[in-house]
Protein backbone atom coordinates (compact mmCIF):
# COMPACT_ATOMS: atom_id res chain seq x y z
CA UNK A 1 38.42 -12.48 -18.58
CA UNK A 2 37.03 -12.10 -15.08
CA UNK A 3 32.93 -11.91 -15.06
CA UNK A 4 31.54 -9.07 -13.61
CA UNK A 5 29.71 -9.52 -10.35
CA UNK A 6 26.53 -8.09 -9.67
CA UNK A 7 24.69 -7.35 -6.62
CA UNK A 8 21.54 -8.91 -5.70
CA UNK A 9 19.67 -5.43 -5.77
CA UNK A 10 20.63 -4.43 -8.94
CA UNK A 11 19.35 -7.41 -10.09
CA UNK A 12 15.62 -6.45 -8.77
CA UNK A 13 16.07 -3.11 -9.68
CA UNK A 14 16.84 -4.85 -13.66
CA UNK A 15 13.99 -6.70 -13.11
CA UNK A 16 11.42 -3.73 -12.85
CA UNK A 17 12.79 -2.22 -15.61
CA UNK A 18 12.87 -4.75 -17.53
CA UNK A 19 9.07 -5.64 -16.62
CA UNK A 20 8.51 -1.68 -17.36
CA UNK A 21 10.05 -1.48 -20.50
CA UNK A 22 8.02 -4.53 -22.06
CA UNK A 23 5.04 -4.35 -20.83
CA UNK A 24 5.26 -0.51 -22.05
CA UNK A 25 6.09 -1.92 -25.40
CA UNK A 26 3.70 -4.10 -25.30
CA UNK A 27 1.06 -1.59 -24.65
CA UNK A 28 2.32 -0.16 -28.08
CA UNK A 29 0.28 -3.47 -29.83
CA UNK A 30 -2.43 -3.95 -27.29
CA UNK A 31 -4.25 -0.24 -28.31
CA UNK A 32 -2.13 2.13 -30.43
CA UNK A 33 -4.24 5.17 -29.90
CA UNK A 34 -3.30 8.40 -29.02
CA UNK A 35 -4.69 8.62 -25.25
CA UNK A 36 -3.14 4.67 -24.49
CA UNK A 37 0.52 6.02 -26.04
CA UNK A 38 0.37 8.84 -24.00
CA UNK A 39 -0.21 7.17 -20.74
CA UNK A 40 1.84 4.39 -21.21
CA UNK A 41 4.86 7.12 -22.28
CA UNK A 42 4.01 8.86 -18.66
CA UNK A 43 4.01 5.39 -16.88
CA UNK A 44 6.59 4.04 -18.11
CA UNK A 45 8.97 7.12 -18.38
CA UNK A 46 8.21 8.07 -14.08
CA UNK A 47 8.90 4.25 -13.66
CA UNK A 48 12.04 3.83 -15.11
CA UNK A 49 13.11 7.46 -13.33
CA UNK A 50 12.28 6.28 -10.02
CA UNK A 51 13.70 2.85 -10.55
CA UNK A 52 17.02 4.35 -12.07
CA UNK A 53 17.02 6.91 -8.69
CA UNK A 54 16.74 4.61 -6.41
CA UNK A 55 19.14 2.01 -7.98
CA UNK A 56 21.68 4.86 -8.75
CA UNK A 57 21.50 7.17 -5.63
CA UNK A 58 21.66 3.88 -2.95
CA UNK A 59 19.54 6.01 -1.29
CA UNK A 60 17.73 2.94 0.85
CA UNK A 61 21.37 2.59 3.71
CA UNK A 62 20.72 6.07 4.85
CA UNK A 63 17.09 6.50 4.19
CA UNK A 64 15.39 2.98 4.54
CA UNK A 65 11.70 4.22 5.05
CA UNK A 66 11.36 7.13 2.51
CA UNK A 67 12.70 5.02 0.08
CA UNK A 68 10.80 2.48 0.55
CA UNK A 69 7.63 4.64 0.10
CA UNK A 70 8.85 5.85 -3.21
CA UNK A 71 9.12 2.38 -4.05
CA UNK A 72 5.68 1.76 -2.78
CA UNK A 73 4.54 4.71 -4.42
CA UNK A 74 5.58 4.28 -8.29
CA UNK A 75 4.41 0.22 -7.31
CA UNK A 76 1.20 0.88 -6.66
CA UNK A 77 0.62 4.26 -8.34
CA UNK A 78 1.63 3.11 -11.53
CA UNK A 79 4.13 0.06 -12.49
CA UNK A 80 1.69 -2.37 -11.15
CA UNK A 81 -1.38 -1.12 -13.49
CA UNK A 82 0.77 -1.34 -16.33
CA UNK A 83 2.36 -4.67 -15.91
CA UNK A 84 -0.93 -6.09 -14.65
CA UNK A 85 -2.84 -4.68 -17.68
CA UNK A 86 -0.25 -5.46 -20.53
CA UNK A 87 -0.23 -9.57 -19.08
CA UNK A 88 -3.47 -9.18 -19.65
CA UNK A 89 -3.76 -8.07 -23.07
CA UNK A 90 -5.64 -4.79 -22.44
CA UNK A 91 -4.98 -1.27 -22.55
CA UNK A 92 -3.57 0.40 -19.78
CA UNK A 93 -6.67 3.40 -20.28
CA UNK A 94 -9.09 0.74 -20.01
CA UNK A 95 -12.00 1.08 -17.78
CA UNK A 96 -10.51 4.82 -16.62
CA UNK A 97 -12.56 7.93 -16.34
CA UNK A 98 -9.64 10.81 -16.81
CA UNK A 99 -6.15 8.85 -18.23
CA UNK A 100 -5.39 12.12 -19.91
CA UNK A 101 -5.12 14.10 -16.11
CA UNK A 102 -4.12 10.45 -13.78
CA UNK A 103 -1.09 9.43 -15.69
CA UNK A 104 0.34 13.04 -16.41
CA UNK A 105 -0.44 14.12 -12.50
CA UNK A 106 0.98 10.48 -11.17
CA UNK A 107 3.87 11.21 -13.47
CA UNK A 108 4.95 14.45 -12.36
CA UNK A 109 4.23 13.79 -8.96
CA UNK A 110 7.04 10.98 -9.24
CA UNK A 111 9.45 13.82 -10.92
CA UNK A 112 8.38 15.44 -7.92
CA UNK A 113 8.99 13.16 -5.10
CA UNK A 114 12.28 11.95 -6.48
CA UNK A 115 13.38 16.09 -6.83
CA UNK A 116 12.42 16.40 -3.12
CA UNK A 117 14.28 13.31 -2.07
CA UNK A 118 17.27 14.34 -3.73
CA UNK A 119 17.09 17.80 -1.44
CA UNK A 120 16.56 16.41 1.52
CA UNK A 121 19.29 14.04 1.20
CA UNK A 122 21.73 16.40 0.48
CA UNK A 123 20.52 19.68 2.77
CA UNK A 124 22.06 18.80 6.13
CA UNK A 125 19.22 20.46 8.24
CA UNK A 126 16.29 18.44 6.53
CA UNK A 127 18.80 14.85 6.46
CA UNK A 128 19.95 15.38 9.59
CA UNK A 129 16.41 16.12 11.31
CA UNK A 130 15.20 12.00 11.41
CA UNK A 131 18.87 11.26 13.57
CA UNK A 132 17.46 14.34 15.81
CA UNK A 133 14.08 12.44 16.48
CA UNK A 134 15.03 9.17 16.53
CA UNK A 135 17.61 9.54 19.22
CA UNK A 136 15.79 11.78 21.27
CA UNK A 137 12.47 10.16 21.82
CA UNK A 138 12.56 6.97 19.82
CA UNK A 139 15.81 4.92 20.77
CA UNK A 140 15.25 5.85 24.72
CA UNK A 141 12.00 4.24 24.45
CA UNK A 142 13.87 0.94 22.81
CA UNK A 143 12.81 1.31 19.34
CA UNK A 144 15.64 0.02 17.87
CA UNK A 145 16.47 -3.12 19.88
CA UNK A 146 16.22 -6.45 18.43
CA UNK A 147 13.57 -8.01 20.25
CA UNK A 148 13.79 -11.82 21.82
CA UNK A 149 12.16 -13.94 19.78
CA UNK A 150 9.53 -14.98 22.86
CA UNK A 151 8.38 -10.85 22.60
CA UNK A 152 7.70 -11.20 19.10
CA UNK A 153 5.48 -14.10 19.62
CA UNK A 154 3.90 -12.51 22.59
CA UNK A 155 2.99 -9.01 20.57
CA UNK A 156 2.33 -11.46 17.48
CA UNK A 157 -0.27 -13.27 19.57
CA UNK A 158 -1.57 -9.67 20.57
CA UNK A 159 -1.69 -8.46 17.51
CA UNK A 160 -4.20 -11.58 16.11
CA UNK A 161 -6.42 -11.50 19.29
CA UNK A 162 -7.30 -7.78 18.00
CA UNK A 163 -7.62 -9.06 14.88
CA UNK A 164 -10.52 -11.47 16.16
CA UNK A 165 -12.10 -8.80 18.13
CA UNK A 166 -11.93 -6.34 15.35
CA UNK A 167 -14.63 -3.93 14.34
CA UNK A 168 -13.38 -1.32 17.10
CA UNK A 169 -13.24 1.53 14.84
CA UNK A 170 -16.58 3.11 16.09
CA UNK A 171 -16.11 1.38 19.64
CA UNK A 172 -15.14 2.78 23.01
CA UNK A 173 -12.00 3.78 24.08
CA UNK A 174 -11.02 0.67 25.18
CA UNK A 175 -11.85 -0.68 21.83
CA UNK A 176 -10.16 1.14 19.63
CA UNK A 177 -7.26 0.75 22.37
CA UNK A 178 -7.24 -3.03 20.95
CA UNK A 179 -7.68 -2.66 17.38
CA UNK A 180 -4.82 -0.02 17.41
CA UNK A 181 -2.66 -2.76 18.69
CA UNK A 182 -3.42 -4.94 15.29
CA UNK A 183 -0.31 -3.90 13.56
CA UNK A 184 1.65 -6.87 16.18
CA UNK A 185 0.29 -9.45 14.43
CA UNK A 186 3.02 -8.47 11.90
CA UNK A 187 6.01 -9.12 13.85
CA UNK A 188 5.97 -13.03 13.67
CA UNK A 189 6.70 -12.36 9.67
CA UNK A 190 9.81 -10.77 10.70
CA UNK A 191 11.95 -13.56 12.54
CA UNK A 192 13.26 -14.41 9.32
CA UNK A 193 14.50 -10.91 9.25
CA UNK A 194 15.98 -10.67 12.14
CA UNK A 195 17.91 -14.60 11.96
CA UNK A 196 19.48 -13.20 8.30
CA UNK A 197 20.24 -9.58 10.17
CA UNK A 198 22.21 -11.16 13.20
CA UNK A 199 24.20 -13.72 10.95
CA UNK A 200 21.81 -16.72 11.96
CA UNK A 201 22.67 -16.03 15.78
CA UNK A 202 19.15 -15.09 16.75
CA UNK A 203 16.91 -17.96 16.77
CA UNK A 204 16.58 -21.87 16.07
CA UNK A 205 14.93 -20.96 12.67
CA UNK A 206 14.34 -24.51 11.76
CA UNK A 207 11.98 -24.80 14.95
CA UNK A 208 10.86 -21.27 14.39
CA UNK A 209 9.88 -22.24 10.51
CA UNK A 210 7.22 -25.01 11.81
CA UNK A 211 5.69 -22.38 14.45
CA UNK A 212 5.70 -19.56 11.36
CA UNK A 213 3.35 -21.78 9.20
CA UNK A 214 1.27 -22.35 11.81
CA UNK A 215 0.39 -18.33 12.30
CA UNK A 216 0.56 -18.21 8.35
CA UNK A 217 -2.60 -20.40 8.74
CA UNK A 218 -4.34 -19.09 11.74
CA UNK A 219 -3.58 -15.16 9.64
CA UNK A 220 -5.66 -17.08 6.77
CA UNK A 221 -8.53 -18.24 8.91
CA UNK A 222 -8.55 -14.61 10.49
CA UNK A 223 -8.98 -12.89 7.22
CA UNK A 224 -10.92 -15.69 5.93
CA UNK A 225 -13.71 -15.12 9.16
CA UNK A 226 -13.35 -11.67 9.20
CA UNK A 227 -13.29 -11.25 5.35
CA UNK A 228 -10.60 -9.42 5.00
CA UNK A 229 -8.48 -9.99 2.18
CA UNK A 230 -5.68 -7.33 2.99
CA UNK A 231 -5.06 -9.70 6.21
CA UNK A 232 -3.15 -12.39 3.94
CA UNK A 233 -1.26 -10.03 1.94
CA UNK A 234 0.15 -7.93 4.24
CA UNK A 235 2.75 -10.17 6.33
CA UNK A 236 4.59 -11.47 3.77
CA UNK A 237 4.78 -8.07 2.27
CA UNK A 238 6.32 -6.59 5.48
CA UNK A 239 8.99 -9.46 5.52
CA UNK A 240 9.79 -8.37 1.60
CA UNK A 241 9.85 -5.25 3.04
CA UNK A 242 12.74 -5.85 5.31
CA UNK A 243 14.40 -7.73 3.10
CA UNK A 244 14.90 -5.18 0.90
CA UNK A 245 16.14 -2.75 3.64
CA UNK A 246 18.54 -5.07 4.53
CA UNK A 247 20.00 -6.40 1.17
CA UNK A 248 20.28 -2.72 -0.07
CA UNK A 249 22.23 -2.01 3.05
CA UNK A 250 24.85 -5.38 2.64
CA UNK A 251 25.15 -4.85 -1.09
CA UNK A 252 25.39 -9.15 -1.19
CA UNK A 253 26.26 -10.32 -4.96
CA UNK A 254 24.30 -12.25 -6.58
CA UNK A 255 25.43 -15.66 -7.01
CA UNK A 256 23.99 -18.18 -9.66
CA UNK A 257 22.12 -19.78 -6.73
CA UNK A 258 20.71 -16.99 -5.68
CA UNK A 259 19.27 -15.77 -9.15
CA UNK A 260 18.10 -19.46 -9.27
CA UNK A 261 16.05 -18.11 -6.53
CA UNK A 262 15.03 -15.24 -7.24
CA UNK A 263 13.73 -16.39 -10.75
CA UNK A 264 11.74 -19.45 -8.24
CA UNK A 265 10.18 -16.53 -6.01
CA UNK A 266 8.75 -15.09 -9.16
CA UNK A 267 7.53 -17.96 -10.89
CA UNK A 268 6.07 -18.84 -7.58
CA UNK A 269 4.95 -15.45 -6.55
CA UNK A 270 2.97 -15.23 -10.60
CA UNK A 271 1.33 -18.84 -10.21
CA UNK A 272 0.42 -17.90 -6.62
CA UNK A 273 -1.56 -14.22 -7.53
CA UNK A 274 -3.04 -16.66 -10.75
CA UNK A 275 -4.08 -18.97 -8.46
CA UNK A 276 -5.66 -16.87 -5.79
CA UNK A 277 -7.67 -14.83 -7.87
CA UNK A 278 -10.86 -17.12 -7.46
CA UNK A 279 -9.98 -17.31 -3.85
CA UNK A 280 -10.14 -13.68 -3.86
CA UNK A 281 -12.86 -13.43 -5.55
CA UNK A 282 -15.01 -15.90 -3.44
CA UNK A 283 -14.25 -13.98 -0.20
CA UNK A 284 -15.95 -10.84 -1.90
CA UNK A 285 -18.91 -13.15 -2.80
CA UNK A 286 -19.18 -14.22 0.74
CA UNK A 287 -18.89 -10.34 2.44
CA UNK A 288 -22.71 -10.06 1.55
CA UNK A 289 -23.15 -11.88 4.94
CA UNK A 290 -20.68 -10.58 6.74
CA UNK A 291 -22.52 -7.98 9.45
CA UNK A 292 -24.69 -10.91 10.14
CA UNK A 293 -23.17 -14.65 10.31
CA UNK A 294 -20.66 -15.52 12.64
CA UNK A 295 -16.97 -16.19 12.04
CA UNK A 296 -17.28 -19.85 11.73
CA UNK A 297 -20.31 -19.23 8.83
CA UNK A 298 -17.54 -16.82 6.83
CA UNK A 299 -15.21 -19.27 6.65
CA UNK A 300 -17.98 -22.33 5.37
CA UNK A 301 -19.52 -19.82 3.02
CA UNK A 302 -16.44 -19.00 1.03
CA UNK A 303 -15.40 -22.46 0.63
CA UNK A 304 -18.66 -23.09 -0.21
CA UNK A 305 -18.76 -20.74 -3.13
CA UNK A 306 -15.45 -21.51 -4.31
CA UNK A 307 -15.74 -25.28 -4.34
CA UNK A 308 -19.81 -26.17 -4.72
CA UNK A 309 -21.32 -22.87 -6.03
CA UNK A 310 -18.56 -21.50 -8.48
CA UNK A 311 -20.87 -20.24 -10.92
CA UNK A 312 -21.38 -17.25 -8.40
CA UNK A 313 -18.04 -16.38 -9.04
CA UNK A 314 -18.79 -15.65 -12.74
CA UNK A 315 -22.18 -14.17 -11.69
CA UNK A 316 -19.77 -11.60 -9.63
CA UNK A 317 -18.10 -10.85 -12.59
CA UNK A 318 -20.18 -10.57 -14.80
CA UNK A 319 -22.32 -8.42 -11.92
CA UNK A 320 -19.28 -5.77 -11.88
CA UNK A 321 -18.89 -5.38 -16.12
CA UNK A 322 -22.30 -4.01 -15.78
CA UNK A 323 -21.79 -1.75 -12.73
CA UNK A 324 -18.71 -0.78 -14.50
CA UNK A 325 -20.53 0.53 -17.44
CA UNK A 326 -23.92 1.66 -15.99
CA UNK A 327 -23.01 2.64 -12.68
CA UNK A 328 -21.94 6.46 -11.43
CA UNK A 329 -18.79 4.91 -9.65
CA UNK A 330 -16.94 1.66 -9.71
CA UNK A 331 -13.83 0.29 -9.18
CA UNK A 332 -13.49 -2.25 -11.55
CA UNK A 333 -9.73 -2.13 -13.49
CA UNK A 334 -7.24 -4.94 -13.22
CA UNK A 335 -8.74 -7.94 -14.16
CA UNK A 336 -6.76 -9.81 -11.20
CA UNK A 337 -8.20 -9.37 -7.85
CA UNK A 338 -5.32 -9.77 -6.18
CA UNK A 339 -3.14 -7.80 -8.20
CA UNK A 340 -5.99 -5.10 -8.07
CA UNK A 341 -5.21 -5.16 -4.20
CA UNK A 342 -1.65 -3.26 -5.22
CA UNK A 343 -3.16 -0.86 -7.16
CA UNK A 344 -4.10 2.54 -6.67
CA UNK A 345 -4.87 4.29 -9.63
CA UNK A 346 -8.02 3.59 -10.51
CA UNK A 347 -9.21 5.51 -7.17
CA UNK A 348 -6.72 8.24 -7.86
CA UNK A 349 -8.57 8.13 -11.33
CA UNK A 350 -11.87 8.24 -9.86
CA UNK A 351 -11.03 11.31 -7.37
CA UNK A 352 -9.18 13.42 -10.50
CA UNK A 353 -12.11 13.12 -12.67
CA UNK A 354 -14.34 13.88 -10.10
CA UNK A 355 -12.34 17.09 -8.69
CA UNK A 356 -12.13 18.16 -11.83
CA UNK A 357 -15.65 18.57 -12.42
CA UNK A 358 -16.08 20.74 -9.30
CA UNK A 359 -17.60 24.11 -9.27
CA UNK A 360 -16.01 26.87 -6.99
CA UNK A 361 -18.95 25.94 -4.49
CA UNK A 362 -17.91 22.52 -4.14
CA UNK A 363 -14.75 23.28 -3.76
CA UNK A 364 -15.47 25.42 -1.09
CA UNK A 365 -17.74 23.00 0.31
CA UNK A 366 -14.45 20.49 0.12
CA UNK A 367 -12.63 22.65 2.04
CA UNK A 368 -14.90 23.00 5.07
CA UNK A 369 -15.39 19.10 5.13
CA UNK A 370 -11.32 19.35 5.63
CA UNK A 371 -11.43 21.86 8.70
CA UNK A 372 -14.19 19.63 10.38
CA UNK A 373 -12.88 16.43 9.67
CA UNK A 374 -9.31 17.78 11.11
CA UNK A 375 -11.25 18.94 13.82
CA UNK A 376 -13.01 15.70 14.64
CA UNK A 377 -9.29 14.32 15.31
CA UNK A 378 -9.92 15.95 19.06
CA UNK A 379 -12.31 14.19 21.71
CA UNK A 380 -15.88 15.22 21.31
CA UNK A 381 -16.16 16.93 24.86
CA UNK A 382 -13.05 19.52 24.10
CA UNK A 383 -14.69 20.20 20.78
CA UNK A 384 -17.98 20.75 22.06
CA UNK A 385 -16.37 23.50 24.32
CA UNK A 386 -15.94 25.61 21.35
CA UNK A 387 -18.79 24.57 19.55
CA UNK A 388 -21.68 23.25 21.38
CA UNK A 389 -23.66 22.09 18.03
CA UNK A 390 -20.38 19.85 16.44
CA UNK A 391 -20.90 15.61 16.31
CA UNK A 392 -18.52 14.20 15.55
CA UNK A 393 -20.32 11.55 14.13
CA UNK A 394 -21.79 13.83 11.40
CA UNK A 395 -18.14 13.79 10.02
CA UNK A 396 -17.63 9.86 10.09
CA UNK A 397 -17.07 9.13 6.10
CA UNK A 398 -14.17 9.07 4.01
CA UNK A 399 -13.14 11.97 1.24
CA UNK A 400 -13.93 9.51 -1.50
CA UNK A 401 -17.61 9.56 0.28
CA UNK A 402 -17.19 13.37 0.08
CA UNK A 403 -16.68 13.74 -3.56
CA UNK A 404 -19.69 11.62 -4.92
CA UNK A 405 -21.69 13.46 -2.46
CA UNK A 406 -20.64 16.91 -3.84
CA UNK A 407 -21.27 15.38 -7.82
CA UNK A 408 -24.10 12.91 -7.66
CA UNK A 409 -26.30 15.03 -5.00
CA UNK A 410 -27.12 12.18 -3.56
CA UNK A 411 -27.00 10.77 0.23
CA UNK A 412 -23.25 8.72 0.34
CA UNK A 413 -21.74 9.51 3.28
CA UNK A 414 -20.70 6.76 5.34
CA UNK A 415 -20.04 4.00 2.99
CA UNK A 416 -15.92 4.46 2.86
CA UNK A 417 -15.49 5.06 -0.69
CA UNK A 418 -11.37 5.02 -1.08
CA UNK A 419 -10.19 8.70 -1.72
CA UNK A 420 -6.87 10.55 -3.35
CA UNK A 421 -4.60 12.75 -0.96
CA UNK A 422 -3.17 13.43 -4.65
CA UNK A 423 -7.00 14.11 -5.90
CA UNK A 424 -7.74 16.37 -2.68
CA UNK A 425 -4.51 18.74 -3.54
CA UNK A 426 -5.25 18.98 -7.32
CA UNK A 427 -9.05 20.14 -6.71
CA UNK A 428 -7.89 22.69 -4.12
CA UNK A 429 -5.32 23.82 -6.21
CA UNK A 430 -5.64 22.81 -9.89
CA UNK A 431 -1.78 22.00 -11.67
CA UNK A 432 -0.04 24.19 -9.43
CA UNK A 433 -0.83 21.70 -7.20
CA UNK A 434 3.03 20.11 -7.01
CA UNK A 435 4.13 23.09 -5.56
CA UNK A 436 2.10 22.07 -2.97
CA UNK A 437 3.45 18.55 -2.31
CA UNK A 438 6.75 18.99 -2.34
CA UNK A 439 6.66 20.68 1.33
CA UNK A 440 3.86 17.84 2.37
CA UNK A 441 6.34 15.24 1.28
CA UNK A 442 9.39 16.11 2.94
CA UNK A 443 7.58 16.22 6.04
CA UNK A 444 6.33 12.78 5.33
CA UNK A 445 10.21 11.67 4.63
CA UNK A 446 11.45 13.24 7.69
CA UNK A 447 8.79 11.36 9.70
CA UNK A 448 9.40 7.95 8.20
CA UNK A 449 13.43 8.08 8.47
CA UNK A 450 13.12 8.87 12.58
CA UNK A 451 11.81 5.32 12.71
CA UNK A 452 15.94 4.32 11.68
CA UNK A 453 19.01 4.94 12.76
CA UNK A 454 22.42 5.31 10.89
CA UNK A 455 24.57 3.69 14.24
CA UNK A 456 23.80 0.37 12.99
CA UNK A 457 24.37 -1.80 10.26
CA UNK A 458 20.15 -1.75 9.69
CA UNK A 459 18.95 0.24 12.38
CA UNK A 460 15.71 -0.14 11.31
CA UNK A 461 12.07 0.13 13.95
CA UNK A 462 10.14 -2.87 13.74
CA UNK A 463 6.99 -0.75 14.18
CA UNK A 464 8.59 1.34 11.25
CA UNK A 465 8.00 -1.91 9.28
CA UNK A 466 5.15 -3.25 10.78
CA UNK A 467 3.17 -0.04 10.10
C-alpha cells in the first residue's frame, strides 16, 4: 500500500492543533472551575476554527499578508496564552481581571475575522481591489523586485544605524526621518528567503551564513544597549514569516528529513525561550538605568545582573507578584518572559475590564481623546490654523494611558501603557461591537494584500514583511 504524502504545511497546521487540543485538555486538570472551562472552551474552540480555515481554505497563495495576520492574530490573541499557561501548570484565567468578557470577545472576534475573510475572498470587487493597488502605485515604484543581495546589506546597515540613534520619536523631523527607516534592519534576516525563493540562484549562502551571524550579534548588542528586548525577537520572526508565505505557496511534502527538522526547530526553539527567560528578565532589571547610562553601561549592567547579582532577578519577581496583587494595573500573566512577549491578552484583558466599568461620561470623554488624537496626526502649524489653543503635545500618550486616567482619576498620561483597538470598539459600542469590525477589518485585509502580487510564484513586498 502506497503511504500517503503530506505536505510540510499541513504538518504545522497539525502541530497547532495538536498543541491546542492538549493543552486545552490539560486545562481541564489544572483548574476545573466553571470560569477556567469556559475560557479554555472559547480558546480553544476560535483556535482550532482559525487553524482548520486557514489549513482548509489555502487561503495564504492568494492572500499572503491577511493571512498571515489571522495567524498572528489567534497566536498572540489567544493560542499562545493557553499553551504557555497549560506548560506551566496554571490556569489559563489566572492573574486576569475580566476572563468571562476577554475570551468570549477574542473568540467571536476570530468567528468574525475568519467570516470576513471568507467574503472578501470570494466578492470579486473587495479580492480584486489589493491587484488594483499594488500594480498601480506599488510595483512601478519596484516593490516587488528581488533585491541584490549588496542592497539588502546596504538598507540592513541603515536600518541598525537608526537603531543606535534611536529615541527619535519626540525628535525633529529629521529624526523621526531616521527612526522611521528602522524597519531595514530586517532585511538581512531575509537572504535566506530569497536563496530558497530563487532555487539557490541568488546568493553564495555559505559566505552569506558567516556575514548573517555576525548582524545576529551586532542586533543582540543593539537591543542589549538600547534595552530593547523586541529587537532580538523580531528578525528571526520575519524570516519565519516568509517562510511560511513561501512553503504555503509550493505546497513541498514533507519528507522524513524534513519532519526530522521540524521536530529539531521545536525542541530548539522550547530550550531556547527556557533558556532566555533569565536573559529576559535581566534586561528589564537593567532598564532602571536606562535614560541615564550610556550604551556601553547597558550592556555591563545586564551581564552583571545575570551572572554576579542574580538574586535581583528573583527580587524582580518576587517585586511583580506583589504589584500584581496590590497594584491598580499590572501586566503580570505568563510566567515566561519571553513567551509573554507573544502575548496579547492580558492587555486586551486589562482594556475590557476597564471599558467596561465606564460611565456614559467617560465614554464620552473617550471619544473626544479619539478626535484629538486623530487630529494630532497633522503638523502642529496646519492644526493651529483651525484651532489656535491645540498642542499637540497635550495629546502625546497612548489609549491604555487614557483608560487608567478616566478610572483611577489620577495623573497617567504619558507613560505608554499598551492599549486594545478591540477594547476601544467594545467601550464605544458595547457587544454590538463586531458589527463594527467587520468593515474595519476588511479594510485592514485589502491594505495588507496590495503589498503582493498574484503574477509571481511569491510576489510578496519585502517591506510587506519587514513591517
Amino acid at each position: 500500500m502506497q503511504q500517503k504524502s503530506i505536505k510540510k504545511m499541513q504538518l504545522f497546521y497539525w502541530s497547532l492543533q495538536l498543541f491546542c487540543v492538549a493543552a486545552g485538555v490539560a486545562q481541564l486538570f489544572i483548574q476545573p472551575t466553571q470560569e477556567n472551562i469556559l475560557s479554555t472552551v472559547w480558546c480553544a474552540s476560535a483556535s482550532t476554527a482559525m487553524v482548520q480555515y486557514l489549513s482548509r481554505s489555502d487561503c495564504v497563495k492568494d492572500h499572503p499578508f491577511s493571512s498571515l495576520a489571522l495567524l498572528g492574530f489567534n497566536i498572540t490573541s489567544l493560542l499562545t496564552s493557553l499553551v504557555s499557561m497549560s506548560l506551566y501548570g496554571q490556569p489559563l484565567v489566572n492573574g486576569l481581571r475580566a476572563p468571562e468578557i476577554t475570551f468570549p470577545a477574542l473568540s467571536i472576534l476570530h468567528f468574525v475575522a475568519i467570516g470576513t475573510h471568507w467574503v472578501y475572498r470570494n466578492f470579486t470587487p473587495f479580492s480584486g481591489a489589493p491587484q488594483k493597488i499594488a500594480s498601480t502605485f506599488f510595483r512601478p515604484l519596484g516593490l516587488f523586485a528581488t533585491p541584490h543581495i549588496s542592497a539588502i546589506w546596504m538598507m540592513g546597515a541603515l536600518g541598525a544605524l537608526s537603531m543606535v540613534l534611536g529615541n527619535a520619536e519626540t525628535g525633529d523631523v529629521g529624526g523621526k526621518t531616521i527612526q522611521a527607516l528602522s524597519f531595514l534592519c530586517w532585511m538581512p534576516f531575509l537572504i535566506p528567503f530569497y536563496q530558497a525563493r530563487e532555487e539557490k540562484n541568488y546568493c553564495n549562502m555559505k559566505k552569506q551564513a558567516f556575514f548573517i551571524a555576525c548582524f545576529v550579534l551586532l542586533m543582540i548588542l543593539i537591543g542589549l544597549a538600547r534595552n530593547m528586548r523586541q529587537i532580538m525577537l523580531i528578525g528571526p520572526l520575519q524570516l519565519l514569516f516568509a517562510y511560511y508565505i513561501l512553503l504555503s505557496n509550493r505546497g513541498d511534502l514533507a519528507t522524513k528529513r524534513s519532519i526530522r527538522r521540524f521536530v529539531l526547530v521545536l525542541v530548539t526553539g522550547a530550550l531556547s525561550i527556557y533558556l532566555a527567560a533569565d536573559f529576559a528578565t535581566a534586561m528589564v532589571v537593567a532598564r532602571a538605568k536606562r535614560d541615564k547610562a550610556t550604551y556601553q553601561e547597558m550592556i555591563e549592567t545586564t551581564f552583571t545582573v545575570l551572572t554576579k547579582e542574580r538574586y535581583r532577578l528573583q527580587q524582580y519577581r518576587d517585586s511583580t507578584d506583589i504589584q500584581a496583587s496590590t497594584s491598580f494595573y499590572d501586566e503580570k500573566y505568563i510566567p515566561n518572559p519571553i513567551l509573554a512577549r507573544l502575548s496579547e491578552t492580558k492587555f486586551h484583558d486589562n482594556m475590557f475590564y476597564f471599558g467596561s466599568r465606564f460611565s456614559e461620561r467617560n465614554t464620552e470623554a473617550l471619544i473626544e481623546s479619539f478626535k484629538n488624537k486623530t487630529l494630532s496626526i497633522l503638523p502642529e502649524n496646519i492644526i493651529k490654523i483651525f484651532d489656535r489653543e491645540y498642542r499637540k503635545n497635550d495629546y502625546f500618550y497612548s489609549m491604555g494611558d487614557y483608560y487608567l486616567y478616566l478610572i483611577a482619576g489620577e495623573e497617567r498620561l504619558g507613560s505608554f501603557v499598551t492599549g486594545s483597538i478591540w477594547a476601544d470598539f467594545y467601550t464605544l459600542f458595547g457587544w454590538a461591537f463586531f458589527a463594527v469590525t467587520a468593515p474595519y477589518m476588511l479594510i485592514m485585509y485589502i491594505a495588507l494584500d496590495s503589498l503582493s502580487m498574484r503574477e509571481r510564484e511569491i510576489g510578496v513586498s519585502a517591506v510587506g514583511i519587514c513591517t
